[in-house]
Protein backbone atom coordinates (compact mmCIF):
# COMPACT_ATOMS: atom_id res chain seq x y z
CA UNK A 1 34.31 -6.55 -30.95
CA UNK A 2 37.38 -6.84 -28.15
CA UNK A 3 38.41 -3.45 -26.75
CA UNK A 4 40.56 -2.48 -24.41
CA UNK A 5 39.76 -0.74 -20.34
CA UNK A 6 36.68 -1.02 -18.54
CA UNK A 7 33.14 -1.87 -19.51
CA UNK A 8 31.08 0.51 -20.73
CA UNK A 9 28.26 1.66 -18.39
CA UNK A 10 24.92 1.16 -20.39
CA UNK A 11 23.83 4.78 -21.53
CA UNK A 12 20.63 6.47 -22.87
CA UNK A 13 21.36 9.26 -25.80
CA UNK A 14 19.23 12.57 -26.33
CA UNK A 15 20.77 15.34 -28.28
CA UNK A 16 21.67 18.82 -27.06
CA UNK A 17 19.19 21.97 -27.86
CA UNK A 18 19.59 25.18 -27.38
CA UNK A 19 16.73 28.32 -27.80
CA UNK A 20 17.93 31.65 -28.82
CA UNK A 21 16.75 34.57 -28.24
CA UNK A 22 16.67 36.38 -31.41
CA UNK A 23 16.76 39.90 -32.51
CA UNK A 24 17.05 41.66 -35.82
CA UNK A 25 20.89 40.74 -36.65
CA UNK A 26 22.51 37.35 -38.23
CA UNK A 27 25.24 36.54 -35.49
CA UNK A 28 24.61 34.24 -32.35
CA UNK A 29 27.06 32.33 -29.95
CA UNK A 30 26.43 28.27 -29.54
CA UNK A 31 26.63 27.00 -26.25
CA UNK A 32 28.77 24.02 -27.61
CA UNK A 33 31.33 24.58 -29.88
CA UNK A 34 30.85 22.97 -33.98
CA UNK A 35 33.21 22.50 -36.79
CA UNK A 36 30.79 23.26 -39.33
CA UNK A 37 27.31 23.76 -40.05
CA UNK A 38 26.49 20.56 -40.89
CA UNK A 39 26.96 19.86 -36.78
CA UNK A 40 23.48 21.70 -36.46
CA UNK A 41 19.96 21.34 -36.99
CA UNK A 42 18.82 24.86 -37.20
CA UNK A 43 15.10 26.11 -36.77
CA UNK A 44 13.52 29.48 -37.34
CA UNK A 45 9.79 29.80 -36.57
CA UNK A 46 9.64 25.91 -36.42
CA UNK A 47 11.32 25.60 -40.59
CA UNK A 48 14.52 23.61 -40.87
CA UNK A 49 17.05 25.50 -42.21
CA UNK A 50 20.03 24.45 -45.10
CA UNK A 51 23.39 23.78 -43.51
CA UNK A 52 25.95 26.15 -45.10
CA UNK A 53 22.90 28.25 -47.38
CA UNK A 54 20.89 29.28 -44.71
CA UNK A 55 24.01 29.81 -41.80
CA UNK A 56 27.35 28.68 -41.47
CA UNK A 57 28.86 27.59 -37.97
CA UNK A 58 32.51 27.37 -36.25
CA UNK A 59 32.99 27.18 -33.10
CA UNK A 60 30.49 28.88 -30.57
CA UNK A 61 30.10 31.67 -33.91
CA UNK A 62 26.60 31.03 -35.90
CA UNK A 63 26.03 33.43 -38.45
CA UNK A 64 22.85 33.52 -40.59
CA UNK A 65 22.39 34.42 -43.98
CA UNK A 66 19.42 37.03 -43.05
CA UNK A 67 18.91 38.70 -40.30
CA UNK A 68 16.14 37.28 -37.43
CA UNK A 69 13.75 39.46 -36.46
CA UNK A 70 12.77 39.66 -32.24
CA UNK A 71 9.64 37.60 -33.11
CA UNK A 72 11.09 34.68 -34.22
CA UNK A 73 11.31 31.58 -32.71
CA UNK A 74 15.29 29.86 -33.41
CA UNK A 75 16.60 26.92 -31.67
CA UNK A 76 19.07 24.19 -32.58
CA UNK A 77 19.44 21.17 -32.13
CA UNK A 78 23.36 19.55 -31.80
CA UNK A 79 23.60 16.54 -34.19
CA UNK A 80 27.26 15.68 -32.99
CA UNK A 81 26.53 16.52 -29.26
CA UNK A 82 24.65 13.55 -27.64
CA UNK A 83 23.95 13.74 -24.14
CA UNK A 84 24.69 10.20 -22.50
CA UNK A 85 22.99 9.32 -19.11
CA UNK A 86 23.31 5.85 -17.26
CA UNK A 87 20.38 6.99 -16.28
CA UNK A 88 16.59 6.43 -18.27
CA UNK A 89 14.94 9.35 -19.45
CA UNK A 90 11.45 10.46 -17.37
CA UNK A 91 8.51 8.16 -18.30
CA UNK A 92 10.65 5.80 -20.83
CA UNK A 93 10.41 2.48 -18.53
CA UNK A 94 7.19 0.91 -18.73
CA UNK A 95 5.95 -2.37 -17.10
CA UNK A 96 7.24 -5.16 -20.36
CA UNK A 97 10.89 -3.82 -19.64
CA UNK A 98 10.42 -4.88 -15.92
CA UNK A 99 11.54 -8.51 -14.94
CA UNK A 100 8.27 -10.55 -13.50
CA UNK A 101 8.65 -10.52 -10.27
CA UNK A 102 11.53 -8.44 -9.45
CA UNK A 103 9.99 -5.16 -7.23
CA UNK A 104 9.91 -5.85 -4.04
CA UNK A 105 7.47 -4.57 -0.77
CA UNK A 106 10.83 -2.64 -0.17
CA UNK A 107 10.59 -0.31 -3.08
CA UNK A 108 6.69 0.52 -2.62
CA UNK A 109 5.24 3.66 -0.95
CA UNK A 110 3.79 2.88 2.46
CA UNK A 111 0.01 2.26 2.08
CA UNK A 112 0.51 1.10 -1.96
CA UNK A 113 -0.08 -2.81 -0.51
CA UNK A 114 -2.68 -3.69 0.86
CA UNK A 115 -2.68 -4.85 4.71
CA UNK A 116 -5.00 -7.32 6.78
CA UNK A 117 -5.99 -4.04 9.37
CA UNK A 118 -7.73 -3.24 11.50
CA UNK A 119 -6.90 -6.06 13.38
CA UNK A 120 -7.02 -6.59 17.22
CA UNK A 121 -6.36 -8.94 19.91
CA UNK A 122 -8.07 -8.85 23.56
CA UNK A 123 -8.10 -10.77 26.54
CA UNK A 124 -9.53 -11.19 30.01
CA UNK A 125 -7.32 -10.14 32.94
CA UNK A 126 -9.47 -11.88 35.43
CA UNK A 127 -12.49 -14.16 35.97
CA UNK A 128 -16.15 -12.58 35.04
CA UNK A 129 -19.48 -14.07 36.90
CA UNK A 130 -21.93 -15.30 34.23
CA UNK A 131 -25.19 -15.94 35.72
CA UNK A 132 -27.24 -18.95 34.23
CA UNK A 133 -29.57 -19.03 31.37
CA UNK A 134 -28.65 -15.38 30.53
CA UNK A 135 -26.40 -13.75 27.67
CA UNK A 136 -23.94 -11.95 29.10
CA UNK A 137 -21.08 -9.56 27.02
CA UNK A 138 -17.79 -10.68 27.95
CA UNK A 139 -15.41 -7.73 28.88
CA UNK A 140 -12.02 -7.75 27.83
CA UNK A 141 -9.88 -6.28 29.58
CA UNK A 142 -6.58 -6.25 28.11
CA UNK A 143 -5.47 -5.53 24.38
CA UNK A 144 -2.15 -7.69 23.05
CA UNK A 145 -2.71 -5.29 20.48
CA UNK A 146 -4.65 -3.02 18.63
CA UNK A 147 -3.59 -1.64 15.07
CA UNK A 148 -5.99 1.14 14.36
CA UNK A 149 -7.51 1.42 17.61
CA UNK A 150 -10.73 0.03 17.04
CA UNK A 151 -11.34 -2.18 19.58
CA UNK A 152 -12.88 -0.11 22.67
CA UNK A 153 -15.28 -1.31 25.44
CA UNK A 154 -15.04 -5.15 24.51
CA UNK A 155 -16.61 -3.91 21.04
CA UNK A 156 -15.07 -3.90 17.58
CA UNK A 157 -16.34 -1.50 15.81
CA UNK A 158 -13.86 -1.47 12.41
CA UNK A 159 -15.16 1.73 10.78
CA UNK A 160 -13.33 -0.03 6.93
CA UNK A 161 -15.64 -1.97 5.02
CA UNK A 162 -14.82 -5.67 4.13
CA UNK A 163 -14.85 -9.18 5.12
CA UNK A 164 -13.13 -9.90 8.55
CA UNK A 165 -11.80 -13.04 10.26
CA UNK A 166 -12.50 -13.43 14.17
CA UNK A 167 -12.28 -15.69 16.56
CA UNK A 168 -13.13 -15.91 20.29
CA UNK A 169 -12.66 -18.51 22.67
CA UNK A 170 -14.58 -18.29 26.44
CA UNK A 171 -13.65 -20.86 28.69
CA UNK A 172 -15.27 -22.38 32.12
CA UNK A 173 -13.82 -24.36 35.75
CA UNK A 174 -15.52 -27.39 36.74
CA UNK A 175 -18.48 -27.15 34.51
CA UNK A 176 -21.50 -29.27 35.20
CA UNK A 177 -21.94 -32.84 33.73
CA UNK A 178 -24.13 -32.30 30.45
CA UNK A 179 -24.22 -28.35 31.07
CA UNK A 180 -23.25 -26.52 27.85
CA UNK A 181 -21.64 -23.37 27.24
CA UNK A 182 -22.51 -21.27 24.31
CA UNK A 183 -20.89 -18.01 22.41
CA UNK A 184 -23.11 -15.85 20.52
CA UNK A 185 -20.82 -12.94 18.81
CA UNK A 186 -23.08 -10.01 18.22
CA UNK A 187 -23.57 -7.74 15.32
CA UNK A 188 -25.10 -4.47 15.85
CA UNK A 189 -26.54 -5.47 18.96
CA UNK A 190 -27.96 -8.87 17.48
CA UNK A 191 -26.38 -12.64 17.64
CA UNK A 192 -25.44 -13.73 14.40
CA UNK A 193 -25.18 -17.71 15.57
CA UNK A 194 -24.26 -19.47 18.14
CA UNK A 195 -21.62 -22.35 19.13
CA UNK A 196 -22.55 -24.83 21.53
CA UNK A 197 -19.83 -26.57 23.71
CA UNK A 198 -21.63 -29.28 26.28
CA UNK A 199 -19.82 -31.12 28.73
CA UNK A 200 -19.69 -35.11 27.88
CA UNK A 201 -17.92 -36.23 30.88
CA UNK A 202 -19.46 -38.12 33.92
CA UNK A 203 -18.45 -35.21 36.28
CA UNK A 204 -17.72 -31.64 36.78
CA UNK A 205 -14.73 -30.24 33.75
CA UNK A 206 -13.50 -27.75 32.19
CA UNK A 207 -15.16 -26.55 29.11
CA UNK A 208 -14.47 -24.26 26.02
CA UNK A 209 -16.25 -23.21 23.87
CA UNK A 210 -14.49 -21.49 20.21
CA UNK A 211 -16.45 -19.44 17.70
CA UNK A 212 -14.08 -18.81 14.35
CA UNK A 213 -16.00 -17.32 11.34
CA UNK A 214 -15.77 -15.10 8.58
CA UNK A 215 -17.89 -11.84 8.07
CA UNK A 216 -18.74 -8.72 6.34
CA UNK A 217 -18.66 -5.29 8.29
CA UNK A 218 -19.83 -2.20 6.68
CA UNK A 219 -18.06 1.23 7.92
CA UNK A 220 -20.62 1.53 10.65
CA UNK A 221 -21.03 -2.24 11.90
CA UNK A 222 -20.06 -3.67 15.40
CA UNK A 223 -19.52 -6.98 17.22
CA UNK A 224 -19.48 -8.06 20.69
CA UNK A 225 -18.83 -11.29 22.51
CA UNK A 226 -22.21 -12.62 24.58
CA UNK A 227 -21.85 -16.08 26.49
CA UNK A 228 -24.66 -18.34 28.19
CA UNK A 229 -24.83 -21.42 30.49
CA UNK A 230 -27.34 -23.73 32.24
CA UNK A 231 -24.16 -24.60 35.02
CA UNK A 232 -27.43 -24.00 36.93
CA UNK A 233 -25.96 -21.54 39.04
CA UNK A 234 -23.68 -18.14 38.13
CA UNK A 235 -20.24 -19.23 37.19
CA UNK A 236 -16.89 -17.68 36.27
CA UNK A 237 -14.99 -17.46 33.22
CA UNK A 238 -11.30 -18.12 32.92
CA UNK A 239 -9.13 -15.14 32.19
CA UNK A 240 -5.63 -14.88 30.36
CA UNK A 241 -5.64 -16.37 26.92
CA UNK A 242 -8.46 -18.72 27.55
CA UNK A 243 -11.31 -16.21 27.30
CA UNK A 244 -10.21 -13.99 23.85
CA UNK A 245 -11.69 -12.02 21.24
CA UNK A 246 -9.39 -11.42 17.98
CA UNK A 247 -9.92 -9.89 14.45
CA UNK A 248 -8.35 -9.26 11.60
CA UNK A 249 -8.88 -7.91 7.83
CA UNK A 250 -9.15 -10.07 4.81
CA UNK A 251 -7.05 -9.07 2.16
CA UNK A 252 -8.95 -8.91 -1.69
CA UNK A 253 -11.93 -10.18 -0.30
């Protein structure tokens, strides 16, 4: 139906109640003012009373047909006072009045999402001498970052249980013709595999070698980087971005 000014704002309606405190006598003042008793829903010890038998009301004046006594329990409730609120009541909304979709990260606690941390990045700030036929630890010097401060020592030691992603790349100068280069990452002091990387060329090139892999970590589990080479003599890593160690956490797995 048409109506003339602005749009209502959309309201939720409770009504009014008020407790008395009662004592032996029939009189009491309403907080809202009533034109009759009929405007009331009167209670004494938790009985509904009869408008206009029981009490009459005008005004703020109630007046009861007998007398309370100081044990009684009397409240009303106002049937032509409703309290309007653009607001929802406490605990009214639940999730089939939400629209799919339509909460965003913004409106969430931090720490109700899960993140992909700890997570870490590392590199070497100089060149590292790797003698042949030997695994070695690579030592990183230098964290791009380091979310939860996990990574010490050139170790990762998580301390949160779950599945992690890491990567590490160790790269060599001039490496032999048909001399490989491997990377074992360590777990708990043991390699878990190894990658191979041999160089195919005719002369001496630069090799890398990558290791990307998924694993489980318990609170209390570790990994290191080790490297080996037959260059048959010691040689020296790379440093920068070419010789890195990175992790990060899987989320739901």
């Amino acid at each position: 139906m048409p109506f003339i000014g602005n749009q209502p704002a959309l309201s939720y309606t409770s009504f009014a109640k008020q407790d008395f405190s009662t004592s032996a006598t029939t009189s009491y003042v309403l907080d809202n003012p009533v034109a009759n008793a009929n405007e009331l829903a009167l209670f004494i010890n938790f009985v509904r009373q009869e408008p206009t038998t029981a009490y009459s009301a005008s005004g703020t004046t109630l007046t009861l047909t007998s007398a309370t006594a100081s044990s009684d329990d009397m409240y009303c409730v106002y049937l032509g006072k409703a309290v309007q609120t653009v607001n929802p009541p406490n605990a009214s909304v639940g999730a089939s009045q939400l629209v799919d979709a339509s909460i965003t990260s913004g409106k969430l606690a931090s720490g109700v999402l899960p993140t992909n941390t700890p997570a870490f990045y590392a590199y070497k700030s100089s060149g590292q001498s790797v003698s042949q036929n030997t695994y070695v630890k690579v030592t990183f010097e230098t964290e791009l970052f380091d979310s939860d401060g996990k990574f010490a020592d050139s170790r990762f030691t998580p301390t949160v249980a779950g599945y992690y992603l890491i990567s590490s790349t160790v790269s060599f100068t001039n490496h032999p013709a048909g001399a490989y280069c491997l990377i074992a990452p360590y777990k708990n002091g043991s390699a878990v595999f190894v990658e191979v990387n041999t160089n195919q060329s005719s002369g001496d090139a630069d090799t890398k070698t990558t290791a990307t892999f998924m694993i489980y970590l318990d609170s209390d589990d570790y990994l290191e980087i080790f490297i080996r080479h037959n260059a048959g003599q010691s040689e020296t890593t790379r440093s920068g971005n070419e010789v890195r160690f990175m992790a990060q956490k899987i989320i739901g797995a």
